[in-house]
PDB file of N, CA and C in Angstrom:
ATOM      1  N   UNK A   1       7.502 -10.033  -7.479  1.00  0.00           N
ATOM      2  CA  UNK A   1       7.999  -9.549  -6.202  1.00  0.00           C
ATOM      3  C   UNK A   1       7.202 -10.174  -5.063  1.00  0.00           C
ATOM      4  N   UNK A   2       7.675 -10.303  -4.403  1.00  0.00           N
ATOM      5  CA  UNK A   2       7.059 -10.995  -2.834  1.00  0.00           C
ATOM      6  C   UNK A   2       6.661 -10.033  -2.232  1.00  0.00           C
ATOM      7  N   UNK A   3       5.484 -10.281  -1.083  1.00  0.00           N
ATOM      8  CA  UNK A   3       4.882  -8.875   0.003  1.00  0.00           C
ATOM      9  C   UNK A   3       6.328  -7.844   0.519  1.00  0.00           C
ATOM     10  N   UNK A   4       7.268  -8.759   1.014  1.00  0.00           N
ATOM     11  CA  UNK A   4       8.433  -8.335   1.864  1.00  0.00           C
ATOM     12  C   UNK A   4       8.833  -7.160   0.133  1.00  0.00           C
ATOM     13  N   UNK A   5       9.435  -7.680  -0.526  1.00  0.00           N
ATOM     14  CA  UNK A   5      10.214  -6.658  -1.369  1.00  0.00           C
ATOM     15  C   UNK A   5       8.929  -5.335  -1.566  1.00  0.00           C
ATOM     16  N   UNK A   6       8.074  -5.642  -1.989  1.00  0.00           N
ATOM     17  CA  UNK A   6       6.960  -4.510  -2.032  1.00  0.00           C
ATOM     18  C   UNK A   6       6.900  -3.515  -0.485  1.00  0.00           C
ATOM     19  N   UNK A   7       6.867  -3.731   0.863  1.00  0.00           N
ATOM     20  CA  UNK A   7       6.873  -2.953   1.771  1.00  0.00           C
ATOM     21  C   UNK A   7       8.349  -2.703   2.560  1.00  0.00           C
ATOM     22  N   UNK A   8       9.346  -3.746   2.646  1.00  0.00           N
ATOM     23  CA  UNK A   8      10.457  -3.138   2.997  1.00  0.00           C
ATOM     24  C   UNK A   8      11.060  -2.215   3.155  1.00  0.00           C
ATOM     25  N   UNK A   9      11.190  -1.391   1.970  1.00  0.00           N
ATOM     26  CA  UNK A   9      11.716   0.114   1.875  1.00  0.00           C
ATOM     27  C   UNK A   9      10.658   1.152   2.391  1.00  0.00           C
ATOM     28  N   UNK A  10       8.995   0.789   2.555  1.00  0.00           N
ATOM     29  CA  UNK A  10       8.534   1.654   3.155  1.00  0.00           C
ATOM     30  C   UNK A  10       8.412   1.615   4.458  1.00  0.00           C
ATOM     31  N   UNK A  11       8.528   0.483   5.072  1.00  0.00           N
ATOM     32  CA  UNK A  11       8.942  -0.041   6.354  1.00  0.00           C
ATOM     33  C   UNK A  11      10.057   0.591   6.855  1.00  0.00           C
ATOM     34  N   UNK A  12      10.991   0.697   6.588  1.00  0.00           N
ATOM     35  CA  UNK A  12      12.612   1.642   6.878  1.00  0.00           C
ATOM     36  C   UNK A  12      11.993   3.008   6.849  1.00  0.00           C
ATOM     37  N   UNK A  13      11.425   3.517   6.415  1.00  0.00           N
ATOM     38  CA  UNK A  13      10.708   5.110   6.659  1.00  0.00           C
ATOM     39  C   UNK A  13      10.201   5.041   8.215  1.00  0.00           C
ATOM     40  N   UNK A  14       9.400   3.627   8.630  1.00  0.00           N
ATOM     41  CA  UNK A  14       8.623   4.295   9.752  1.00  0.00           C
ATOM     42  C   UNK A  14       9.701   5.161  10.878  1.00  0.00           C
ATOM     43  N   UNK A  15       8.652   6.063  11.693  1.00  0.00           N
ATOM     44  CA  UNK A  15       9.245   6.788  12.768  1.00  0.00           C
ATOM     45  C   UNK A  15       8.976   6.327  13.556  1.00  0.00           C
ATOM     46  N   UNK A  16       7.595   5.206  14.002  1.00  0.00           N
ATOM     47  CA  UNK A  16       7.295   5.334  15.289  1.00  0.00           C
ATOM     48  C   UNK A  16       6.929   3.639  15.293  1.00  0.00           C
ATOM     49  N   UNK A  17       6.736   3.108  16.490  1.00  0.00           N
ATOM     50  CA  UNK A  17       6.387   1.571  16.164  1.00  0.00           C
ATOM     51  C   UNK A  17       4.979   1.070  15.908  1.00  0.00           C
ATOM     52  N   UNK A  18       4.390   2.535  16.215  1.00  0.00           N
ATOM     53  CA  UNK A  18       3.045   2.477  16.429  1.00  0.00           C
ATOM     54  C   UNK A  18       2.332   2.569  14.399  1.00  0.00           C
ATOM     55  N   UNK A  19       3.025   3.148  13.568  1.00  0.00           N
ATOM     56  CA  UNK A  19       2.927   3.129  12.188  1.00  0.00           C
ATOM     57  C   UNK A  19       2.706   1.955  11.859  1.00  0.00           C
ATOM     58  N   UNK A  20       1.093   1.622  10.447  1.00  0.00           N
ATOM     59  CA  UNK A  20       1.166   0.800  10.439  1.00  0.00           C
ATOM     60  C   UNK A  20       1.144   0.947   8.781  1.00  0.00           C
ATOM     61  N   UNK A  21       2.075  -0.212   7.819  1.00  0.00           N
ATOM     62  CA  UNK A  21       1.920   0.219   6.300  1.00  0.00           C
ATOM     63  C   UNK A  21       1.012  -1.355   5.959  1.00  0.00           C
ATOM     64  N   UNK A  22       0.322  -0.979   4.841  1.00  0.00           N
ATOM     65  CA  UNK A  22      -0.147  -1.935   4.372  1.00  0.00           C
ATOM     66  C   UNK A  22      -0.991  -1.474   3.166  1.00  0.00           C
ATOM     67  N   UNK A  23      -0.720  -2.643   1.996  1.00  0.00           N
ATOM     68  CA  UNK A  23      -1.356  -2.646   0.822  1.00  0.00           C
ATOM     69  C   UNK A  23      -2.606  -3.193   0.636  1.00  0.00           C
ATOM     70  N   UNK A  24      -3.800  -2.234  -0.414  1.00  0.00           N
ATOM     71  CA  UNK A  24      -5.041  -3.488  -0.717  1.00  0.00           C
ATOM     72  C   UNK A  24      -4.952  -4.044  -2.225  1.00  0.00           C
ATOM     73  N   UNK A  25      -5.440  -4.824  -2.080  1.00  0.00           N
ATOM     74  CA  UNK A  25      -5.684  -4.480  -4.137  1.00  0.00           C
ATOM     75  C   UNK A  25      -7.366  -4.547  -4.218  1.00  0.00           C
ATOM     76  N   UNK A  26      -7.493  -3.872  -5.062  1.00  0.00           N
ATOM     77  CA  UNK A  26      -8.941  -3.957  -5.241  1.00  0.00           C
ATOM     78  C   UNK A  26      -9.237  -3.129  -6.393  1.00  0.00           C
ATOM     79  N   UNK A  27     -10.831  -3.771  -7.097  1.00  0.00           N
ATOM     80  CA  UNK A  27     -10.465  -2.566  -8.732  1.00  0.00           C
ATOM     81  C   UNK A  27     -11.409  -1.607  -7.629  1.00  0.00           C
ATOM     82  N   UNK A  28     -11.249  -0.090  -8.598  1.00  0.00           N
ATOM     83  CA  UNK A  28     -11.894   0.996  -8.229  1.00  0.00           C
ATOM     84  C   UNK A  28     -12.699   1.432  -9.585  1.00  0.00           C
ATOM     85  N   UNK A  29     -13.253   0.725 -10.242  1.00  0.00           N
ATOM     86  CA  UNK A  29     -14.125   1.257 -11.193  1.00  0.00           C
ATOM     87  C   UNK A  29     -15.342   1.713 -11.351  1.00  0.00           C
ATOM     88  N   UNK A  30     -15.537   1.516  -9.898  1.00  0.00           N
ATOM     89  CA  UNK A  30     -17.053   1.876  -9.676  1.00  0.00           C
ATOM     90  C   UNK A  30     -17.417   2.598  -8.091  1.00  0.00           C
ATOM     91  N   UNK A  31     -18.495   3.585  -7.696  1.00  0.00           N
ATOM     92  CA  UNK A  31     -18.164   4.335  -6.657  1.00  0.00           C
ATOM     93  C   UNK A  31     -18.288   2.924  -5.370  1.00  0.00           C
ATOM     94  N   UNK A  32     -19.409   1.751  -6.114  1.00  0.00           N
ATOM     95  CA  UNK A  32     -19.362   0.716  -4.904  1.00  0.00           C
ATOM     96  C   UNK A  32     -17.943   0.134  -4.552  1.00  0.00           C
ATOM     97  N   UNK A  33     -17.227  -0.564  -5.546  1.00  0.00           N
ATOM     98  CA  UNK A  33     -16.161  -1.000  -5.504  1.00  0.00           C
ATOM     99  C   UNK A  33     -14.969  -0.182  -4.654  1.00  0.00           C
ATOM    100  N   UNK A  34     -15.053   1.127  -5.058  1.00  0.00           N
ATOM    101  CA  UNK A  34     -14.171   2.459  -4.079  1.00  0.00           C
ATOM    102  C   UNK A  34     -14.445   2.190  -3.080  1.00  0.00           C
ATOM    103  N   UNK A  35     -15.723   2.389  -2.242  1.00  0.00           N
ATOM    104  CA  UNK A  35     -16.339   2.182  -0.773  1.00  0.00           C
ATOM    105  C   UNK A  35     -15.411   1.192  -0.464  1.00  0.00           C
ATOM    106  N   UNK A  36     -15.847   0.017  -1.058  1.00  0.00           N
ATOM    107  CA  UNK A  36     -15.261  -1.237  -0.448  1.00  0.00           C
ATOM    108  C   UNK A  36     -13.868  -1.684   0.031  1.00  0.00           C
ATOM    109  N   UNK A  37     -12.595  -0.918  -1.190  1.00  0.00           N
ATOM    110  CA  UNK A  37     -11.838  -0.495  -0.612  1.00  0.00           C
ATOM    111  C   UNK A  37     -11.379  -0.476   0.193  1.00  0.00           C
ATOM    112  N   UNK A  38     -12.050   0.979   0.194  1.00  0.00           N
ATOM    113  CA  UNK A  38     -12.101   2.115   1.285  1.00  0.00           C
ATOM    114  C   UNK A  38     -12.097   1.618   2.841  1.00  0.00           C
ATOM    115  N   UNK A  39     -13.305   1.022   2.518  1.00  0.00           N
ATOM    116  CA  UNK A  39     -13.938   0.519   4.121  1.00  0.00           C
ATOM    117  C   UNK A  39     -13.074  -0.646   4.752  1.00  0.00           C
ATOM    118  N   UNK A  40     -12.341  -1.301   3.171  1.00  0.00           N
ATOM    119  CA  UNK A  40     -11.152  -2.838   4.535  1.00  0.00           C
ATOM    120  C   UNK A  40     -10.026  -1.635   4.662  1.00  0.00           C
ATOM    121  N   UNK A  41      -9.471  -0.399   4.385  1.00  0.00           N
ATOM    122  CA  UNK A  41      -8.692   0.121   4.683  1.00  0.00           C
ATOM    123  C   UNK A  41      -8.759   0.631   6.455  1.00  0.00           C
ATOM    124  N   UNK A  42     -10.354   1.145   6.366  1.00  0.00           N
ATOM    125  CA  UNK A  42     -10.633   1.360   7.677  1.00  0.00           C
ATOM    126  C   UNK A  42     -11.032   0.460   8.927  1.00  0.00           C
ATOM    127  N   UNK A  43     -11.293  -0.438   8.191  1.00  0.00           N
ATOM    128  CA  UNK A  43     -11.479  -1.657   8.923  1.00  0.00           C
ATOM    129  C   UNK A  43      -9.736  -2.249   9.578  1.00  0.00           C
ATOM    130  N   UNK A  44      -9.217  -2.563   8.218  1.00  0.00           N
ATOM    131  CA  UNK A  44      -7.523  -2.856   8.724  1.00  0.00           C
ATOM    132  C   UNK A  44      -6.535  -2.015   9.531  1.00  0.00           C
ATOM    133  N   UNK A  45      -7.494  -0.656  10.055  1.00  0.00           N
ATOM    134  CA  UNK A  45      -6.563  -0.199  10.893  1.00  0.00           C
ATOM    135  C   UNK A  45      -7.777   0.487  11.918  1.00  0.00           C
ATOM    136  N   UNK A  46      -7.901  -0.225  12.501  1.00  0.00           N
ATOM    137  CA  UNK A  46      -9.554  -0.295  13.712  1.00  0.00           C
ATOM    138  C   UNK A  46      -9.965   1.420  13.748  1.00  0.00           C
ATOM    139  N   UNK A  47     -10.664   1.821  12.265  1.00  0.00           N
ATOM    140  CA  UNK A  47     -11.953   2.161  11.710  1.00  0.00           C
ATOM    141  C   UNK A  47     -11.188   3.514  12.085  1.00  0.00           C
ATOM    142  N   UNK A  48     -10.150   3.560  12.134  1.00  0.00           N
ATOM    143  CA  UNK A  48      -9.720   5.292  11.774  1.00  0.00           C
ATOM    144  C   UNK A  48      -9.390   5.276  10.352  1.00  0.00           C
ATOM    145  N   UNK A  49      -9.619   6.566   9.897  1.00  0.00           N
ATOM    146  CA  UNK A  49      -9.914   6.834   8.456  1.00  0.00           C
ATOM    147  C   UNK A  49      -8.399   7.284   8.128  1.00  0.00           C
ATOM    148  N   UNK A  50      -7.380   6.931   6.633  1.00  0.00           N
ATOM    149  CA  UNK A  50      -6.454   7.538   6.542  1.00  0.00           C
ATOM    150  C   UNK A  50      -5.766   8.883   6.509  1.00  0.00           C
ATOM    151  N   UNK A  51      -4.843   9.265   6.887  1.00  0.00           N
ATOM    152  CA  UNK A  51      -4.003  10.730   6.885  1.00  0.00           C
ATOM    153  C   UNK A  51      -4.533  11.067   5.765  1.00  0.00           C
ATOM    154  N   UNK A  52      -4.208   9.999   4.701  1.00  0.00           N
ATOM    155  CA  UNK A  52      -4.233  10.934   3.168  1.00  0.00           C
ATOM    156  C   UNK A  52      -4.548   9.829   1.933  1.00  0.00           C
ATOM    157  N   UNK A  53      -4.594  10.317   1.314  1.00  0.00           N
ATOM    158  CA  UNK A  53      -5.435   9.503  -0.277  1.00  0.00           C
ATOM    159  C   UNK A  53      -4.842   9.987  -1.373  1.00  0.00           C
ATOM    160  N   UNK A  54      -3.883   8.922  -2.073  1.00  0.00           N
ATOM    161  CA  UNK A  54      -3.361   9.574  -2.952  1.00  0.00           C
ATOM    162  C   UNK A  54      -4.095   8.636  -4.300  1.00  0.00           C
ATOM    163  N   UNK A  55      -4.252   9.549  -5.209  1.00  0.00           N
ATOM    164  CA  UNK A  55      -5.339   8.938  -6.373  1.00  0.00           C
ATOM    165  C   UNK A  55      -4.547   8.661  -7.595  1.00  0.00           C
ATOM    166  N   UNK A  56      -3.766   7.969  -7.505  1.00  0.00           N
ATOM    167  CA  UNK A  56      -2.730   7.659  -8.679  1.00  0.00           C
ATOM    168  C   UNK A  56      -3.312   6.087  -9.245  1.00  0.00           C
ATOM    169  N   UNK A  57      -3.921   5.349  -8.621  1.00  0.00           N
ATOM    170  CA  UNK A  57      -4.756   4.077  -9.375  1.00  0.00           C
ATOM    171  C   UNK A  57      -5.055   4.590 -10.823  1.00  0.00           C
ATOM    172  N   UNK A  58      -4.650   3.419 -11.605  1.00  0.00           N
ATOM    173  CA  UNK A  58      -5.207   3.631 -12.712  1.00  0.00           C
ATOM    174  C   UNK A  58      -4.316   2.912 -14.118  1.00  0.00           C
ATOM    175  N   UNK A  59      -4.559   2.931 -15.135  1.00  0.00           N
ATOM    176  CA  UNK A  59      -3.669   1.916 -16.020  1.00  0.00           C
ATOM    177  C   UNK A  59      -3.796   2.525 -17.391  1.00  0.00           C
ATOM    178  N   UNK A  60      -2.864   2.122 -18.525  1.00  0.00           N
ATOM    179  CA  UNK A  60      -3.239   3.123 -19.577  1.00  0.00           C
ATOM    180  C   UNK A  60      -2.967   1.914 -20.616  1.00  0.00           C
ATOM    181  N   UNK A  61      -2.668   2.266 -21.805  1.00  0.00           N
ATOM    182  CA  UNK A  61      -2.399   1.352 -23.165  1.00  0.00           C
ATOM    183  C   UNK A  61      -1.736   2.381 -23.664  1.00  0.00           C
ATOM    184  N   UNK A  62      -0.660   2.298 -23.737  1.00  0.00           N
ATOM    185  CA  UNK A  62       0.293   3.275 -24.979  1.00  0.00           C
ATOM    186  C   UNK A  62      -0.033   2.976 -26.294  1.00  0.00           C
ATOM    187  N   UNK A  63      -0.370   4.037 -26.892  1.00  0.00           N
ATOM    188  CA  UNK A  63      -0.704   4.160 -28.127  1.00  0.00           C
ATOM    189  C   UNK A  63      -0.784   5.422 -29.043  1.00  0.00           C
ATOM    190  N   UNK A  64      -1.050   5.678 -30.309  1.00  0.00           N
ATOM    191  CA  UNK A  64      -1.865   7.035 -30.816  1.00  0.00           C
ATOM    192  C   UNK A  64      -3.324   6.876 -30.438  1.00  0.00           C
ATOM    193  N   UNK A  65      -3.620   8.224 -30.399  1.00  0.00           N
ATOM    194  CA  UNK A  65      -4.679   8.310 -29.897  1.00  0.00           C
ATOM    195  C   UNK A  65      -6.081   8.338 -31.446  1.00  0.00           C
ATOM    196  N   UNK A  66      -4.700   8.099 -32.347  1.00  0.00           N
ATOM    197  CA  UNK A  66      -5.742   7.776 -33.748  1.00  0.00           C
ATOM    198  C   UNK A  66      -5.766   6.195 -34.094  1.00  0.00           C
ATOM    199  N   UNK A  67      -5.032   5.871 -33.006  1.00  0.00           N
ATOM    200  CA  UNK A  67      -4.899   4.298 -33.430  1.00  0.00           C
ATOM    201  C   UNK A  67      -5.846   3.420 -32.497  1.00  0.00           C
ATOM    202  N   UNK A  68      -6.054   3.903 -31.514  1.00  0.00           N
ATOM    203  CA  UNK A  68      -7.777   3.723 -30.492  1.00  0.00           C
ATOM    204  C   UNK A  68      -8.564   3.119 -31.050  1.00  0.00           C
ATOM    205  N   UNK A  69      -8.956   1.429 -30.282  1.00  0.00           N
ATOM    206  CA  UNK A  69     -10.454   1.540 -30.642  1.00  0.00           C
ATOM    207  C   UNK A  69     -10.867   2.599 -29.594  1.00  0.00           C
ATOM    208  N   UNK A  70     -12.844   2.195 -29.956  1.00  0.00           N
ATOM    209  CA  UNK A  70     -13.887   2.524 -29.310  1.00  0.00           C
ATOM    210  C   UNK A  70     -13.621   2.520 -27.521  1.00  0.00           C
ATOM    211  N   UNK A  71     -13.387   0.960 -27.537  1.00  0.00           N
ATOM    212  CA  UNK A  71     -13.515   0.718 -26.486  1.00  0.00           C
ATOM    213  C   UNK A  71     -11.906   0.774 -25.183  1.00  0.00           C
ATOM    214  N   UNK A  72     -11.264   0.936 -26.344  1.00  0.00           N
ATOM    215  CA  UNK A  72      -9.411   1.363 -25.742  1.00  0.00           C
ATOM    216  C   UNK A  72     -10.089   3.121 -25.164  1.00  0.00           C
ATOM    217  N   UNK A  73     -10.632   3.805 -25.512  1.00  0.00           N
ATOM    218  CA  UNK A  73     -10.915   5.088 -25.341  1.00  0.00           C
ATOM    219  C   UNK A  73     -11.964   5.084 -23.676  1.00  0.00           C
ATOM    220  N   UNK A  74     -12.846   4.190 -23.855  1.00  0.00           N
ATOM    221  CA  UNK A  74     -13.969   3.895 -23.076  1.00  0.00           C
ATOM    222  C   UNK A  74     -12.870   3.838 -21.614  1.00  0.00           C
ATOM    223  N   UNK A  75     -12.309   2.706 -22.227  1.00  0.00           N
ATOM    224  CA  UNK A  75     -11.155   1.967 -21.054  1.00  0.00           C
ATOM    225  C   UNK A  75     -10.823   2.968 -20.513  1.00  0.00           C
ATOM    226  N   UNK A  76      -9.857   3.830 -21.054  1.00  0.00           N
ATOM    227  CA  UNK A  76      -8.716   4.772 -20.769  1.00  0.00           C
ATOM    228  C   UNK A  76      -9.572   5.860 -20.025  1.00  0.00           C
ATOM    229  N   UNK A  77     -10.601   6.516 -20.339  1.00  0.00           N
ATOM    230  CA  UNK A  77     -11.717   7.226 -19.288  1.00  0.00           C
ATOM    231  C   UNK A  77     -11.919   6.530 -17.948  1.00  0.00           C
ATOM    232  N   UNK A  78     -12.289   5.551 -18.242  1.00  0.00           N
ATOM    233  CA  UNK A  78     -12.319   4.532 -16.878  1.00  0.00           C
ATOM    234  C   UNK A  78     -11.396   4.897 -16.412  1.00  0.00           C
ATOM    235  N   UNK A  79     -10.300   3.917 -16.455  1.00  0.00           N
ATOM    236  CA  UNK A  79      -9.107   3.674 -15.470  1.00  0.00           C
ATOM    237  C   UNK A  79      -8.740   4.992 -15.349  1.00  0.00           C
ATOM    238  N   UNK A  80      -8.799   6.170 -16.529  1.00  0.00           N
ATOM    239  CA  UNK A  80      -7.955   7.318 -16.103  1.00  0.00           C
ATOM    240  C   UNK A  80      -8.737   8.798 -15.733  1.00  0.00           C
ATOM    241  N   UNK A  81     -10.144   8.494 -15.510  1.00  0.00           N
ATOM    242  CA  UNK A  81     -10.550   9.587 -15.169  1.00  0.00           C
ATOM    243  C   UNK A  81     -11.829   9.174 -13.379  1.00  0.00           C
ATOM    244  N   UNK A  82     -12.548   7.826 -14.248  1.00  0.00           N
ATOM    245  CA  UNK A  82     -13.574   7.671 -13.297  1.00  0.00           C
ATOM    246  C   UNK A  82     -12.944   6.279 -11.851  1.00  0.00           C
ATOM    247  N   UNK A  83     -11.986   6.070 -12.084  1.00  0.00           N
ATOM    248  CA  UNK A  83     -11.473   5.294 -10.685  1.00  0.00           C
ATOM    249  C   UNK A  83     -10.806   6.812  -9.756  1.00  0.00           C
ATOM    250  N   UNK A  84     -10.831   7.372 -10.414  1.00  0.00           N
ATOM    251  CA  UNK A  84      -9.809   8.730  -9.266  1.00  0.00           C
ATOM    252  C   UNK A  84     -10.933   9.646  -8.815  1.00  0.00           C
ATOM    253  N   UNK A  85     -12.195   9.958 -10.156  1.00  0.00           N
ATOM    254  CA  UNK A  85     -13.205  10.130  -9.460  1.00  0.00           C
ATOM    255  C   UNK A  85     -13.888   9.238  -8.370  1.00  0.00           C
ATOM    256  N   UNK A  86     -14.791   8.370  -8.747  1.00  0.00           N
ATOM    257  CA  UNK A  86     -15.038   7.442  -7.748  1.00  0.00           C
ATOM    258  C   UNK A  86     -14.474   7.530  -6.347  1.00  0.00           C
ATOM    259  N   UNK A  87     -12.850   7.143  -6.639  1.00  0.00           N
ATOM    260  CA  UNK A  87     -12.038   7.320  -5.219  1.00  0.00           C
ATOM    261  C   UNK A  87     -12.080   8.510  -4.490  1.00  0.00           C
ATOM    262  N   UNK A  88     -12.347   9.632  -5.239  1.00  0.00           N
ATOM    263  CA  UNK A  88     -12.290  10.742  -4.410  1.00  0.00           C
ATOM    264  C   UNK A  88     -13.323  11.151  -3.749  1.00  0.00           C
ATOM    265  N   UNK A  89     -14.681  11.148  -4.836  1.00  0.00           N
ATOM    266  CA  UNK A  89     -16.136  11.368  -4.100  1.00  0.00           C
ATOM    267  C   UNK A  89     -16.465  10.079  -2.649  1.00  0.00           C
ATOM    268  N   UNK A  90     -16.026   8.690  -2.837  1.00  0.00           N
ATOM    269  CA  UNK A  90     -16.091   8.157  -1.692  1.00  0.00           C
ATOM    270  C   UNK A  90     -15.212   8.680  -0.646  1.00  0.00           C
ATOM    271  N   UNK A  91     -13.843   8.948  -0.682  1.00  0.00           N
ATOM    272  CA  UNK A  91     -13.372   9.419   0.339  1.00  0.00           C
ATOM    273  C   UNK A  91     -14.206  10.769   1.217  1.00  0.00           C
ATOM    274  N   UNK A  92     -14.558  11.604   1.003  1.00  0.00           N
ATOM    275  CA  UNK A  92     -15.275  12.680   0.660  1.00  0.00           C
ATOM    276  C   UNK A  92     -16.301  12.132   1.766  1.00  0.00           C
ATOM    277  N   UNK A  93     -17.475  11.167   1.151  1.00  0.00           N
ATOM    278  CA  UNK A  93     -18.638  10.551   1.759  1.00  0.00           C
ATOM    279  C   UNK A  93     -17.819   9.903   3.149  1.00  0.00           C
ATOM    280  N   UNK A  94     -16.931   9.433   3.150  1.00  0.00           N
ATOM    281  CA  UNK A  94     -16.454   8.464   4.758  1.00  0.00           C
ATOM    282  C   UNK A  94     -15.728   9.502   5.283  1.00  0.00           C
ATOM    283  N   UNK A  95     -14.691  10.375   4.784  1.00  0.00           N
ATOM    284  CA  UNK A  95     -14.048  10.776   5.855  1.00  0.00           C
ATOM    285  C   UNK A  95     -14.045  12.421   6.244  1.00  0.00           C
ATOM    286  N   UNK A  96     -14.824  12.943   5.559  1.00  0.00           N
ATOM    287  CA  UNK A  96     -15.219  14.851   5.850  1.00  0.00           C
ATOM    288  C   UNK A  96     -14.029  15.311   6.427  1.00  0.00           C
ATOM    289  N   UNK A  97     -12.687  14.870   6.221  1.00  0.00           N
ATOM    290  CA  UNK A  97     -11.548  15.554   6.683  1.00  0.00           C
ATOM    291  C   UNK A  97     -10.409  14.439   5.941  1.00  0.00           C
ATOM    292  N   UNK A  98      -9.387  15.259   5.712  1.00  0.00           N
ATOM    293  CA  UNK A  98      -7.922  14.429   5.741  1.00  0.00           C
ATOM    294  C   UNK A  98      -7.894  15.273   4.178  1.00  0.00           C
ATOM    295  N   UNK A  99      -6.956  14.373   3.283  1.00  0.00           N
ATOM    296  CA  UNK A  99      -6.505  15.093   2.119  1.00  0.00           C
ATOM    297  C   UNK A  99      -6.643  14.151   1.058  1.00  0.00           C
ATOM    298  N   UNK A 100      -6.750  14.744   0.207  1.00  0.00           N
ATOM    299  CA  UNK A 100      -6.859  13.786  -0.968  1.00  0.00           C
ATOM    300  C   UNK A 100      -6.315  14.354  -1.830  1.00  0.00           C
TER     301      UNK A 100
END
C-alpha cells in the first residue's frame, strides 16, 4: 500500500482543517525505544502531547501454545505484553493527562 491508501480514509473523517493525521513506525520493545516514539510524535505536531494512545502495537505467531518454542513464548510476552507496557508507562512519564 502507498502512504495515500494508508491515510485517505482517515483523512475523510477530519472535521476541521486544523487536524493533523499522521503515522510513525518505530519498534516499541523497550521503555527507551517507546520515549522515542513518543517524543517524534510530539515533536511532529509542535510538542503538544496526543488526545489519546491507543496500545494495540504488537504481533503474534499463530500457533498451539504446546507447539512453542522457548523463544516464540519470550517473543509473544514481548510484542504482547511489554511493548503496551513500555508504551503506557512512557506515556504516563510525558504526558500526566490524556487517555490511554
Amino acid at each position: 500500500m502507498t502512504d495515500g491508501q494508508f491515510t485517505k480514509p482517515i483523512q475523510s473523517a477530519r472535521q476541521s482543517d486544523d487536524q493533523k493525521f499522521a503515522y510513525y513506525s518505530y519498534s516499541l520493545t523497550s521503555a527507551k525505544e517507546s520515549q522515542e516514539a513518543l517524543q517524534a510524535v510530539i515533536t511532529g505536531h509542535n510538542g503538544e502531547t496526543p488526545d489519546a494512545v491507543f496500545l494495540c502495537a504488537g504481533g503474534s505467531k499463530p500457533k498451539f501454545f504446546v507447539e512453542m518454542s522457548e523463544e516464540e513464548l519470550v517473543q509473544g510476552m514481548d510484542m504482547g505484553y511489554w511493548v503496551q507496557a513500555w508504551t503506557a508507562w512512557v506515556c504516563f512519564l510525558l504526558f500526566r493527562e490524556g487517555r490511554i
